[in-house]
Protein backbone atom coordinates (compact mmCIF):
# COMPACT_ATOMS: atom_id res chain seq x y z
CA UNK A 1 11.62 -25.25 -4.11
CA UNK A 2 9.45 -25.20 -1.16
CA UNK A 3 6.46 -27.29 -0.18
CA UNK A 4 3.22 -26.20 0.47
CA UNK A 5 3.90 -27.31 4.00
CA UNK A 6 6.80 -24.81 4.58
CA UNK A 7 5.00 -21.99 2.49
CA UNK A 8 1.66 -22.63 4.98
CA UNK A 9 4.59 -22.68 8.21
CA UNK A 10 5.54 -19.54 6.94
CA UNK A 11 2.21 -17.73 6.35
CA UNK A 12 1.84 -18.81 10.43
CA UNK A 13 5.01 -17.44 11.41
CA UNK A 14 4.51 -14.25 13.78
CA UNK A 15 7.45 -13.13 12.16
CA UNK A 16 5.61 -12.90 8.50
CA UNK A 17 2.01 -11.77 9.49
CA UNK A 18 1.80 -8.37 8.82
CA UNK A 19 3.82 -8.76 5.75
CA UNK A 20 1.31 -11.49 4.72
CA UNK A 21 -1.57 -9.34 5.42
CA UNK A 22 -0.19 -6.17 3.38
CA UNK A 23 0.89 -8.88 0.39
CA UNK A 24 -3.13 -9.81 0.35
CA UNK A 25 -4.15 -6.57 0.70
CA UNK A 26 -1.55 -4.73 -1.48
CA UNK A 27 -4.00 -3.53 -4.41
CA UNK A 28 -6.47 -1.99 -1.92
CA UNK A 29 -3.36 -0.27 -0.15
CA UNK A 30 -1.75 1.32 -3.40
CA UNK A 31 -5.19 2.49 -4.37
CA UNK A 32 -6.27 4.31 -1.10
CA UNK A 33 -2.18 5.63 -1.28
CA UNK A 34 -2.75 7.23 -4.64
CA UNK A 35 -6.17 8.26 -3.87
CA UNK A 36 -4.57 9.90 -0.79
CA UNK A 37 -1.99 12.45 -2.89
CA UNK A 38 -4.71 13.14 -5.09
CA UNK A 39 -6.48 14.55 -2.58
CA UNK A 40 -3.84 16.65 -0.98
CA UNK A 41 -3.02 17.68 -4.98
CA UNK A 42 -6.42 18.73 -5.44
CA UNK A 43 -6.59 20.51 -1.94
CA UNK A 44 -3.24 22.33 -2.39
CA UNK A 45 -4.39 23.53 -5.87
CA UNK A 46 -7.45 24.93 -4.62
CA UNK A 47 -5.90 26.28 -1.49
CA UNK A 48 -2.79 28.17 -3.40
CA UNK A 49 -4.00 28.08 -7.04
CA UNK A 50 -1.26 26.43 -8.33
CA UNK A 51 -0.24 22.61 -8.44
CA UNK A 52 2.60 21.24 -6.89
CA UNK A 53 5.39 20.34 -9.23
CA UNK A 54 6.55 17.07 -7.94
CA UNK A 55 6.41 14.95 -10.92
């Protein structure tokens, strides 16, 4: 099991930061995602008339 030490090493590792910073932001980044594709659903549907059958 790791120490808080190591797990505080890691969080400053170059080679972790941007994973970090998605991992703490991951809610707000799935939401704007799926907010995202419901937006290009809803244009495509009024564009064309039809939805797109991806599910």
């Amino acid at each position: 099991m790791k120490t808080k030490n190591e797990m505080i090493n890691n969080e400053n590792n170059p080679l972790y930061h941007d994973t970090w910073r998605l991992l703490k932001n991951y809610r707000d980044v799935v939401w704007s995602l799926e907010t995202s594709v419901q937006q290009v659903r809803h244009g495509f549907e009024i564009e064309y008339g039809t939805g797109l059958l991806l599910d």
